[in-house]
C-alpha atoms as a PDB file:
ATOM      1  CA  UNK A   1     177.247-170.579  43.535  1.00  0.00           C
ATOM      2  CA  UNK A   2     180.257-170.678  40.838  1.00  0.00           C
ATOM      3  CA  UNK A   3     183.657-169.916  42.316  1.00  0.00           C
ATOM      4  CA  UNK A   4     183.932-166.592  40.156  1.00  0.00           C
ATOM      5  CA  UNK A   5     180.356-164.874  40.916  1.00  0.00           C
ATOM      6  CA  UNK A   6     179.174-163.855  43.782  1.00  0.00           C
ATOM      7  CA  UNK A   7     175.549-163.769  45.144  1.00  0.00           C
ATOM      8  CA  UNK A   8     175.138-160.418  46.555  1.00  0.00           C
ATOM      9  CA  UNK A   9     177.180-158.310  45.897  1.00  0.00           C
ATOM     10  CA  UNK A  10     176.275-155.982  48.781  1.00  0.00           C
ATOM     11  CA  UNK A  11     177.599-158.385  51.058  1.00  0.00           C
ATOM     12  CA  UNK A  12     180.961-158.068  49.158  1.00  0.00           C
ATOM     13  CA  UNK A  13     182.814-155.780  51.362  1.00  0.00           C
ATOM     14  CA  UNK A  14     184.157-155.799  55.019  1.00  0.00           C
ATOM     15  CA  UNK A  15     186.402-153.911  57.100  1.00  0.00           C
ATOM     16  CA  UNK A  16     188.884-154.872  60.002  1.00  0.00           C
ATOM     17  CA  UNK A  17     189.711-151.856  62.591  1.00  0.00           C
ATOM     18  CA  UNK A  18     193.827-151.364  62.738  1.00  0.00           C
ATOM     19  CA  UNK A  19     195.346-149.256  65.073  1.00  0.00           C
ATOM     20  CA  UNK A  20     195.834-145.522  64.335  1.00  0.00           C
ATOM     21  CA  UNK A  21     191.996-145.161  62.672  1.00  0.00           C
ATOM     22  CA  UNK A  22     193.466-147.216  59.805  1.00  0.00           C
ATOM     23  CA  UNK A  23     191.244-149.765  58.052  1.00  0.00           C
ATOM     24  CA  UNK A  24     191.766-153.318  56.351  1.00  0.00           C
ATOM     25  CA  UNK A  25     189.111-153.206  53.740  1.00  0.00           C
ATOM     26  CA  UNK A  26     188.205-156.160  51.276  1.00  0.00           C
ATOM     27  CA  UNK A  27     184.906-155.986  48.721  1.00  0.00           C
ATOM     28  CA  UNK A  28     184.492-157.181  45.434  1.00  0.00           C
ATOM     29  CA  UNK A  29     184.858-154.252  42.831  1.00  0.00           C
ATOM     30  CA  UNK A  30     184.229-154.189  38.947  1.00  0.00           C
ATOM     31  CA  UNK A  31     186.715-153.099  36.312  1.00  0.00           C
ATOM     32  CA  UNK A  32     184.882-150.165  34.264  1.00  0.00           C
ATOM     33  CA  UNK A  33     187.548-150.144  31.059  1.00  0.00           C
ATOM     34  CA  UNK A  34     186.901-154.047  31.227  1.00  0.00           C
ATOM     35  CA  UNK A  35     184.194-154.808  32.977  1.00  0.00           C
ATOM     36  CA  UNK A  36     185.525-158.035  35.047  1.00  0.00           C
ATOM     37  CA  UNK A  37     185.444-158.427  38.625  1.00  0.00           C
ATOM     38  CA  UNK A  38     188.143-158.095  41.147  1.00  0.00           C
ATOM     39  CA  UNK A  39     188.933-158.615  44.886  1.00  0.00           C
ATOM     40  CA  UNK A  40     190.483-155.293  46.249  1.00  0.00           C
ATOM     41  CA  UNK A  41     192.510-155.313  49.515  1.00  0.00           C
ATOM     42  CA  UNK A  42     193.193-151.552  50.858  1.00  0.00           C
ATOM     43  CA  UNK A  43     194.397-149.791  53.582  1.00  0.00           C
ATOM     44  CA  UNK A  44     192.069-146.723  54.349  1.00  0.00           C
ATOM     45  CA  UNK A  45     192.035-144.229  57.162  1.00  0.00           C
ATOM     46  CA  UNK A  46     189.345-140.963  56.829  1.00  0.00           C
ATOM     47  CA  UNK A  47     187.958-142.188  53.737  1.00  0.00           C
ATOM     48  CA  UNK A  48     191.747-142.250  51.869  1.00  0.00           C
ATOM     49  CA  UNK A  49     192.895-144.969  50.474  1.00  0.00           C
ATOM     50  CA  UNK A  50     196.846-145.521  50.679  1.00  0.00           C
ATOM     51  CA  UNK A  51     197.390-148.903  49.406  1.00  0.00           C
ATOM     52  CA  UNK A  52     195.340-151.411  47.411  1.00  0.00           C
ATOM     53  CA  UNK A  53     196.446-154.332  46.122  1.00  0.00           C
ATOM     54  CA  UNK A  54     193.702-155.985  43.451  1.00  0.00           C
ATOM     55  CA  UNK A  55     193.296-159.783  43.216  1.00  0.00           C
ATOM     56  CA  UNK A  56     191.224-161.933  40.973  1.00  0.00           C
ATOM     57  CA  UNK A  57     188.195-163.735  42.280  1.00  0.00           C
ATOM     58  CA  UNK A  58     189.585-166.930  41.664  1.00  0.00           C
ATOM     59  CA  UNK A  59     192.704-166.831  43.926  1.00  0.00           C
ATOM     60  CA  UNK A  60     191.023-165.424  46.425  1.00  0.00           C
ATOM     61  CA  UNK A  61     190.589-168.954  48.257  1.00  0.00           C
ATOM     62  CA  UNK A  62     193.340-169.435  47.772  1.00  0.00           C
ATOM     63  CA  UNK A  63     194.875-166.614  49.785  1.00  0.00           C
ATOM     64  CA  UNK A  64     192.890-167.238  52.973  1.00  0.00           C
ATOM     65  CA  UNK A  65     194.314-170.168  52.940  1.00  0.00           C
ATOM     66  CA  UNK A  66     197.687-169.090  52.754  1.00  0.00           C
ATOM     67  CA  UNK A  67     196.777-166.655  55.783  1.00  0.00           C
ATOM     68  CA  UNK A  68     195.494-169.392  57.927  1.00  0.00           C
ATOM     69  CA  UNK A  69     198.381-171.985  57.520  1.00  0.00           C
ATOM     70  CA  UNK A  70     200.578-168.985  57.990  1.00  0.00           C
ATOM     71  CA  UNK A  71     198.668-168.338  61.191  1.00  0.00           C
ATOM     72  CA  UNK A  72     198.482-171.620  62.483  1.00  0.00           C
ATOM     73  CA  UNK A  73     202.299-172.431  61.403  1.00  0.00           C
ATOM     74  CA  UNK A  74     203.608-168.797  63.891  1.00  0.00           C
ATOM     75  CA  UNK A  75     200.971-169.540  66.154  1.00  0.00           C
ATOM     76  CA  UNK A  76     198.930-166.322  65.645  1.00  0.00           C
END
């Protein structure tokens, strides 16, 4: 699989449960005005989003590991 495409694209989305009925979500989304493909990370309670913060593909690696060394280093 190349590093910018993904597979199925149904299995391109997941959610993690917050406090407060707030959701983490992350899936794979698709420009319409230019038709590329980014990562979008939101924060979504009743069906709302509040805050999204879009990402290309090819730093998404990248930021996981960021989160895990940052985990590991505060003991999380």
């Amino acid at each position: 699989m190349d590093e910018n495409t993904f597979e199925d694209v149904e299995a391109a989305y997941h959610e993690i449960k917050m406090g407060g009925g707030w959701y983490l979500t992350i899936s794979l989304e698709t420009s319409e005005k230019y038709e590329k493909e980014y990562v979008e990370i939101a924060k979504e309670r009743g069906g709302q989003k509040r805050g999204r913060f879009n990402l290309n593909p090819k730093y998404a690696r990248q930021l996981g590991e960021a989160l895990i060394e940052f985990a590991d280093s505060n003991e999380l």
